[in-house]
Protein backbone atom coordinates (compact mmCIF):
# COMPACT_ATOMS: atom_id res chain seq x y z
CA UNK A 1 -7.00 -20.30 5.86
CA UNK A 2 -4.93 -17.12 4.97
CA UNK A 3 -1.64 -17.16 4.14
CA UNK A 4 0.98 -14.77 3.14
CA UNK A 5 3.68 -14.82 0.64
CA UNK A 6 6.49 -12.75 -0.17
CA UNK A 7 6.79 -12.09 -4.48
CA UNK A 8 9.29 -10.18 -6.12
CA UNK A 9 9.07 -7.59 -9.03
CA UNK A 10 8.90 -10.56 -12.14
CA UNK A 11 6.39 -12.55 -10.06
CA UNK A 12 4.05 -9.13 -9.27
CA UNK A 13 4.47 -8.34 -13.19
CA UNK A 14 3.19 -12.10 -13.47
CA UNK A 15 0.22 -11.47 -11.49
CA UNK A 16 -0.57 -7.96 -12.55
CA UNK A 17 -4.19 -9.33 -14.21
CA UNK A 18 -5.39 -11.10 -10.28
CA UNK A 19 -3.83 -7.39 -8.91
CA UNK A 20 -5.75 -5.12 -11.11
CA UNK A 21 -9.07 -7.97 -10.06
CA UNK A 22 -8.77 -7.13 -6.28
CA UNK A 23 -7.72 -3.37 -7.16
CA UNK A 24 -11.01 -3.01 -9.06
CA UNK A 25 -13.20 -5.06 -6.64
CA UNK A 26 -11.60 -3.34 -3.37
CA UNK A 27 -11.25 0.41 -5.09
CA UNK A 28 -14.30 0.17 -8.26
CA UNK A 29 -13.07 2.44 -9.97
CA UNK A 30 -13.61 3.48 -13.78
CA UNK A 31 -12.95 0.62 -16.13
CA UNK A 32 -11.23 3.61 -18.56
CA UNK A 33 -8.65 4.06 -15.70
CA UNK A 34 -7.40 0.56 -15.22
CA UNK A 35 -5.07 0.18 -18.05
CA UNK A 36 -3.12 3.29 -17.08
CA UNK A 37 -3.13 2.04 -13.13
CA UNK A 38 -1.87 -1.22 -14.76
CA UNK A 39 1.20 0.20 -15.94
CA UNK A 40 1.49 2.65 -12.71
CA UNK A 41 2.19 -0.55 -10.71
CA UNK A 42 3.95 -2.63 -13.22
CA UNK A 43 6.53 0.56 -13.05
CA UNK A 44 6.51 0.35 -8.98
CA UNK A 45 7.63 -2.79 -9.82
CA UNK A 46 10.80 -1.45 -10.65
CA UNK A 47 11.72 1.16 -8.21
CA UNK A 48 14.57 0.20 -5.49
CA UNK A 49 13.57 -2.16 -2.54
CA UNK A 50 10.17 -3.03 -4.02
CA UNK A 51 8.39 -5.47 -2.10
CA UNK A 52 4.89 -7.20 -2.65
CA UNK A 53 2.98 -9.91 -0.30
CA UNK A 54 0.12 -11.54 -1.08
CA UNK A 55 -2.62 -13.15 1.25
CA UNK A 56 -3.62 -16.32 -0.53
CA UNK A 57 -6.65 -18.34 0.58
CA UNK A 58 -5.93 -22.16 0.89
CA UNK A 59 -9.23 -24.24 0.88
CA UNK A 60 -8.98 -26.62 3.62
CA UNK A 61 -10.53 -27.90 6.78
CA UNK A 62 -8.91 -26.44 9.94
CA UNK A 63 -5.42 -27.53 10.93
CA UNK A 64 -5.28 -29.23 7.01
CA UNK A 65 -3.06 -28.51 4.35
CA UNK A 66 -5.44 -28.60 0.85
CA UNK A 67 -3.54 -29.47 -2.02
CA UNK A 68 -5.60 -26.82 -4.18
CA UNK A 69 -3.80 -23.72 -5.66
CA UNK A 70 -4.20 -20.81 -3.47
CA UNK A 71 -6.24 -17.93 -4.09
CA UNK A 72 -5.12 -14.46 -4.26
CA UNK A 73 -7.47 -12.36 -2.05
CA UNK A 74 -5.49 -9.55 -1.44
CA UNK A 75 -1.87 -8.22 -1.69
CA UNK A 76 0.52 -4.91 -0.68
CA UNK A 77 3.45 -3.65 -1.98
CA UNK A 78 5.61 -0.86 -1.12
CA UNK A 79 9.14 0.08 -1.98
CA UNK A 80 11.80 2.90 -0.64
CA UNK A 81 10.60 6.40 -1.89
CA UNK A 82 13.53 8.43 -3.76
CA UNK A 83 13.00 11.53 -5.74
CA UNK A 84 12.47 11.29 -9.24
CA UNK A 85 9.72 9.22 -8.58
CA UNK A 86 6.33 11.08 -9.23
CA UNK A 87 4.32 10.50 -5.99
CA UNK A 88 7.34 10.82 -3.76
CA UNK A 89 8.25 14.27 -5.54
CA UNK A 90 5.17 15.90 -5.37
CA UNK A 91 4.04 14.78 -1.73
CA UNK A 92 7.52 16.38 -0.84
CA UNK A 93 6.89 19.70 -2.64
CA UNK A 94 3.80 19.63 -0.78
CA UNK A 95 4.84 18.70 2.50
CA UNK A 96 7.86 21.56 2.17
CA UNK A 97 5.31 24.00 0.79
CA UNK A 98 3.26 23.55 4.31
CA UNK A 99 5.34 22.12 6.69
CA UNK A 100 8.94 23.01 5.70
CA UNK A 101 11.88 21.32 4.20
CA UNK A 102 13.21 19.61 7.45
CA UNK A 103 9.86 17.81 8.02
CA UNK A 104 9.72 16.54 4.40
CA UNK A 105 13.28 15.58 4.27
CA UNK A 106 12.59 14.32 8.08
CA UNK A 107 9.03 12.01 6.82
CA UNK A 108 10.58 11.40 3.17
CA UNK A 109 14.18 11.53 3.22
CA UNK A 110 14.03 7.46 4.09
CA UNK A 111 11.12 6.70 3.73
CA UNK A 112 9.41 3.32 2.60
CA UNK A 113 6.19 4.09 0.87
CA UNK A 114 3.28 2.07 1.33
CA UNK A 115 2.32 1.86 -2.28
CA UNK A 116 -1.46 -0.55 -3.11
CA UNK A 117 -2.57 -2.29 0.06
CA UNK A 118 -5.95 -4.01 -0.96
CA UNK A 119 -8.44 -6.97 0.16
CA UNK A 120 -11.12 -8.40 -2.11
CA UNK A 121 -14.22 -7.45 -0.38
CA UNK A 122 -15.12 -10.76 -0.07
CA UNK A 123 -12.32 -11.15 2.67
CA UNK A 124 -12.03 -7.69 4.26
CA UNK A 125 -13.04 -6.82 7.71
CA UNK A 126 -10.81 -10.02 8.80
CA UNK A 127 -7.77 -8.58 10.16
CA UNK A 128 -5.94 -9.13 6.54
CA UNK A 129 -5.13 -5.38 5.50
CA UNK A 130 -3.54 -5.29 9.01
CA UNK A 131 -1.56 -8.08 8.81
CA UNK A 132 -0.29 -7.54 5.85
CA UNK A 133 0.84 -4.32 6.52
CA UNK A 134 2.53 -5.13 9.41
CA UNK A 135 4.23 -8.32 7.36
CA UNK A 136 5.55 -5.61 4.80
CA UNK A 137 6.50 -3.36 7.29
CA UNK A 138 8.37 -5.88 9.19
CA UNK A 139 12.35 -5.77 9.21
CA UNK A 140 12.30 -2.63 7.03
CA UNK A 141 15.36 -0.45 7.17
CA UNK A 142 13.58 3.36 6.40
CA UNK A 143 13.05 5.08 9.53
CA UNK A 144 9.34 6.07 8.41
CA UNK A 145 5.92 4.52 6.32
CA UNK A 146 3.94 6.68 4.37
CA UNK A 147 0.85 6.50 2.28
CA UNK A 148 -2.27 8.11 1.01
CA UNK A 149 -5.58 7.05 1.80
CA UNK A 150 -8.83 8.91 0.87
CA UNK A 151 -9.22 11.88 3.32
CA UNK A 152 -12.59 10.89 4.28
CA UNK A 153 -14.05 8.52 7.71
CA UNK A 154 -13.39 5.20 5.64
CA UNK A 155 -12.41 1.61 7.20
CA UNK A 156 -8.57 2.19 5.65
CA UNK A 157 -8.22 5.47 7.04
CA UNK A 158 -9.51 3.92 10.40
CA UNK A 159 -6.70 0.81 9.75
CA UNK A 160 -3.77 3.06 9.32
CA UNK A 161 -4.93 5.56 12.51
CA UNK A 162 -5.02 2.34 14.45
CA UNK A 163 -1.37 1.38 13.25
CA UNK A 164 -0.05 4.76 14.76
CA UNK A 165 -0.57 6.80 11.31
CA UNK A 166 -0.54 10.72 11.78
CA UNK A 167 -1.68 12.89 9.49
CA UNK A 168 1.59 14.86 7.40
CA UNK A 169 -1.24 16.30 5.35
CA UNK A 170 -5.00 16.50 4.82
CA UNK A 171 -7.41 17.79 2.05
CA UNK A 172 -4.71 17.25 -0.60
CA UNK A 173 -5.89 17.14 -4.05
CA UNK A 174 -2.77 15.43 -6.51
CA UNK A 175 -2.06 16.86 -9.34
CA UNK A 176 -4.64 16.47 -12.51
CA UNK A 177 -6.80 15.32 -9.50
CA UNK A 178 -10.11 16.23 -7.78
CA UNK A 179 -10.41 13.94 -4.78
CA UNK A 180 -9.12 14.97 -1.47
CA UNK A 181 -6.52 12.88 0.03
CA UNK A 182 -4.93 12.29 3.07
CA UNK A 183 -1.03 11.80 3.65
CA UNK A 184 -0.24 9.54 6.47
CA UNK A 185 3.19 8.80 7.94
CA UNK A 186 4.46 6.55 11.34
CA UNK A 187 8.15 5.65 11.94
CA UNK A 188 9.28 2.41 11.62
CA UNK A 189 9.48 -0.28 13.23
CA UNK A 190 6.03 -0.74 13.74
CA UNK A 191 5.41 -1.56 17.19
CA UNK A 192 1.65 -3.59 18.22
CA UNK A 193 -1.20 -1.51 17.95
């Protein structure tokens, strides 16, 4: 049984180890890279509005609350982009570069960005990304959602089309990068898809 629970910024710097665990098992990327993506989210942890769920896993027979401890399976976090903040400055530079100033200010003027959303691959293809998107999403006061996904036919970038997601930019390499990224953005509230 999946459930999800709300943590603040002391309790995701508390479970930054099980974080980075589903980050690496979900994303594999190269062990030299994890200590710096470590400290990239234990700093998200501080930005303004910052808030993490996580879907814990209770083992129990239908309709039965276990008394084991929950485990972590997957988890999202997002917080209210502002500049001065590294991804939210240079998406916007970007964005204005291609698109103009009004449609950044217009997609990131307010917007709340969709920081880490990742399942263990044990548990994905069962409707958890979703939910807990739309859980985080839920009752947010920006009046858009951005992210970046890989800008390649993957099951996310299928996810976030299916949420209402739009494309604000493709083939975008970040800075000191080389893979091509996508920048996705829907207003909020998100409505059923």
């Amino acid at each position: 049984m999946i459930e999800f629970r709300g943590a603040g910024p002391i309790e995701f710097g508390e479970r930054l180890d099980t974080v980075i665990d589903i980050y690496s098992a979900a994303m594999r990327p190269p062990a030299d890279q994890l200590p710096g993506r470590k400290a990239i989210m234990r700093n998200h942890g501080t930005y303004p509005y910052f808030q993490c769920y996580f879907a814990e896993w209770r083992d129990a027979p239908f309709g039965v609350r276990g008394t084991a401890e929950p485990r972590i399976v997957g988890f999202a976090y997002g917080f209210r982009g502002a500049p001065g903040q590294w991804w939210h400055d240079v998406v916007h530079r970007e964005l204005t570069d291609r698109a103009g100033r009004e449609v950044a200010d217009a997609w990131l003027g307010h917007a709340f960005e969709l920081a880490e959303i990742h399942v263990h691959p044990d548990y994905q293809g069962k409707g958890i990304g979703r939910a807990m998107i739309r859980t985080l999403c839920a009752g947010r006061r920006e009046r858009s959602a951005v992210l970046s996904t890989h800008d390649r036919p993957t099951a996310a970038r299928h996810l976030y089309a299916s949420l209402g997601f739009t494309d604000l930019l493709s083939r975008y390499v970040f800075p000191g990068g080389y893979e091509e990224y996508a920048i996705v953005g829907r207003p909020l509230p998100l409505t059923r898809a």
